[in-house]
Protein backbone atom coordinates (compact mmCIF):
# COMPACT_ATOMS: atom_id res chain seq x y z
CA UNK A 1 -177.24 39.16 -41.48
CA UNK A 2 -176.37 42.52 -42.91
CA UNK A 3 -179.32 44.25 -45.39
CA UNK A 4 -179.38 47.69 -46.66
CA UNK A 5 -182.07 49.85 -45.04
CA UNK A 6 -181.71 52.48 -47.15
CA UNK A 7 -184.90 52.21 -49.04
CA UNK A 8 -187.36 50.20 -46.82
CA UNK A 9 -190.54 51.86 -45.55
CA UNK A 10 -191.11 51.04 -42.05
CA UNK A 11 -193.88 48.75 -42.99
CA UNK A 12 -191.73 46.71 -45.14
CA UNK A 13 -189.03 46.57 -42.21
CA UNK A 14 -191.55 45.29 -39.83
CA UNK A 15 -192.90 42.58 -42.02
CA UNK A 16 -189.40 41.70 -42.67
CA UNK A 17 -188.45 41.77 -38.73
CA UNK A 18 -192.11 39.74 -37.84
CA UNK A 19 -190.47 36.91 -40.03
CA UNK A 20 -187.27 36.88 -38.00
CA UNK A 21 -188.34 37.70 -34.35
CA UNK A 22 -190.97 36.66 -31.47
CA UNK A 23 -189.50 39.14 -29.24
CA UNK A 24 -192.26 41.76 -27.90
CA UNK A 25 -191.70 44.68 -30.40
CA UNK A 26 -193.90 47.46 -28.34
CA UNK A 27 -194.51 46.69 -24.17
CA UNK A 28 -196.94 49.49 -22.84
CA UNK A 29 -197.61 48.88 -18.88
CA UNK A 30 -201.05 47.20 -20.02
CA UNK A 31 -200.14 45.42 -23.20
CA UNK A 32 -197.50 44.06 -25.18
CA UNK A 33 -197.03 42.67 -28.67
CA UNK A 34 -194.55 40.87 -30.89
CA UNK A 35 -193.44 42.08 -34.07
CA UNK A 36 -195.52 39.33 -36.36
CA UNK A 37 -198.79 41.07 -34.12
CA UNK A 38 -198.10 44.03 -34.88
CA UNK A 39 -197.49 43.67 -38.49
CA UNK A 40 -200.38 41.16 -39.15
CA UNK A 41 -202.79 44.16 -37.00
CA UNK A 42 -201.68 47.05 -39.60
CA UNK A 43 -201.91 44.91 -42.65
CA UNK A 44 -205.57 44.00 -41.34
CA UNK A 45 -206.46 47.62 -40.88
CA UNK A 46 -204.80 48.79 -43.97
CA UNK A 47 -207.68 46.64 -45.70
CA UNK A 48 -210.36 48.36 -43.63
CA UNK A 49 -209.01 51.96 -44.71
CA UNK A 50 -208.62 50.34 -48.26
CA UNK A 51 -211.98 49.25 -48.12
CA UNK A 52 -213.43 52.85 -46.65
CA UNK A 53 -211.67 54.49 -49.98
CA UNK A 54 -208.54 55.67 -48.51
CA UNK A 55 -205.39 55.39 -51.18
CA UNK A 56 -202.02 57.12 -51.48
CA UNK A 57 -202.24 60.45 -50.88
CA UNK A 58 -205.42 60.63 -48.53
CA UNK A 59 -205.24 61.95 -45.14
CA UNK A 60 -205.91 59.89 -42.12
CA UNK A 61 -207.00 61.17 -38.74
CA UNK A 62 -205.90 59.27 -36.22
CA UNK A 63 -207.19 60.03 -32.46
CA UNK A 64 -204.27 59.15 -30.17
CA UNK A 65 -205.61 57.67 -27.41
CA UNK A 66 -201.79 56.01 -27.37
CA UNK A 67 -201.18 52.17 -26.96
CA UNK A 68 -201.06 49.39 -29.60
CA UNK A 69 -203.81 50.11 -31.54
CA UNK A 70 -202.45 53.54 -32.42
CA UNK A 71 -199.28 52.68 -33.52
CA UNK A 72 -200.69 49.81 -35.75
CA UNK A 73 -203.17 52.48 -37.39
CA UNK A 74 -199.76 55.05 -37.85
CA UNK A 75 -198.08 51.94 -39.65
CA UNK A 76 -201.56 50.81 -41.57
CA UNK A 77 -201.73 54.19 -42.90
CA UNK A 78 -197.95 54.37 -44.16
CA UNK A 79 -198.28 50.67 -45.74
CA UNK A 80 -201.57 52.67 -48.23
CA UNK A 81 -199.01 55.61 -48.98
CA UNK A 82 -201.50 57.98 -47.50
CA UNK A 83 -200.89 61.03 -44.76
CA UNK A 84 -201.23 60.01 -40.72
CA UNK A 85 -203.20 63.15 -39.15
CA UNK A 86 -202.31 62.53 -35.51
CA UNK A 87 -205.07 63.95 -33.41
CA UNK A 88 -204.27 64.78 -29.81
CA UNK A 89 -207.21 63.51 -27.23
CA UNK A 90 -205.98 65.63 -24.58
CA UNK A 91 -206.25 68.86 -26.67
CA UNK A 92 -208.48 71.61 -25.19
C-alpha cells in the first residue's frame, strides 16, 4: 500500500503504523515495544500534559534519562502541538 507522507506528523504516522504492525517498533537492551504500545503510551500522556495545561505552543521539558518512556513523552508532546525541551541528565 502506497500513501503520501507528505503531510503526516509523526504522531499521526505511528497511529497509522500501530494499526498495521505488531512488530517491536523501538528494542533498547532492557525493553522493547510494538508500535500500537508506543502509540497508545503517548496518547495516554498527551492527556496528562493536557490535563497539567500544556497546549500548542507550550514548552515541554523533557529529562532524557533515554529508553521508552522518553521517546513516548517526545511523541506525546508533538501529538499537543507544543515545543519538546530535551534536557540532558548527564549535563554538568
Amino acid at each position: 500500500m502506497t500513501r503520501d507522507i507528505s503531510m503526516l506528523t509523526l504522531p499521526t504516522l505511528l497511529d497509522q503504523v500501530a494499526g498495521e504492525s505488531s512488530h517491536p517498533a523501538v528494542i533498547f537492551p532492557d525493553e522493547q515495544c510494538s508500535y500500537g504500545e508506543l502509540a497508545s503510551t503517548s496518547r495516554e500522556l498527551a492527556r496528562g500534559l493536557r490535563a497539567l495545561g500544556v497546549g500548542r505552543g507550550d514548552k515541554v521539558g523533557i529529562l532524557q534519562m533515554g529508553g521508552i518512556d522518553t521517546l513516548a513523552m517526545l511523541i506525546a508532546t508533538m501529538r499537543l502541538g507544543a515545543w519538546a525541551v530535551p534536557v540532558n541528565a548527564r549535563y554538568k
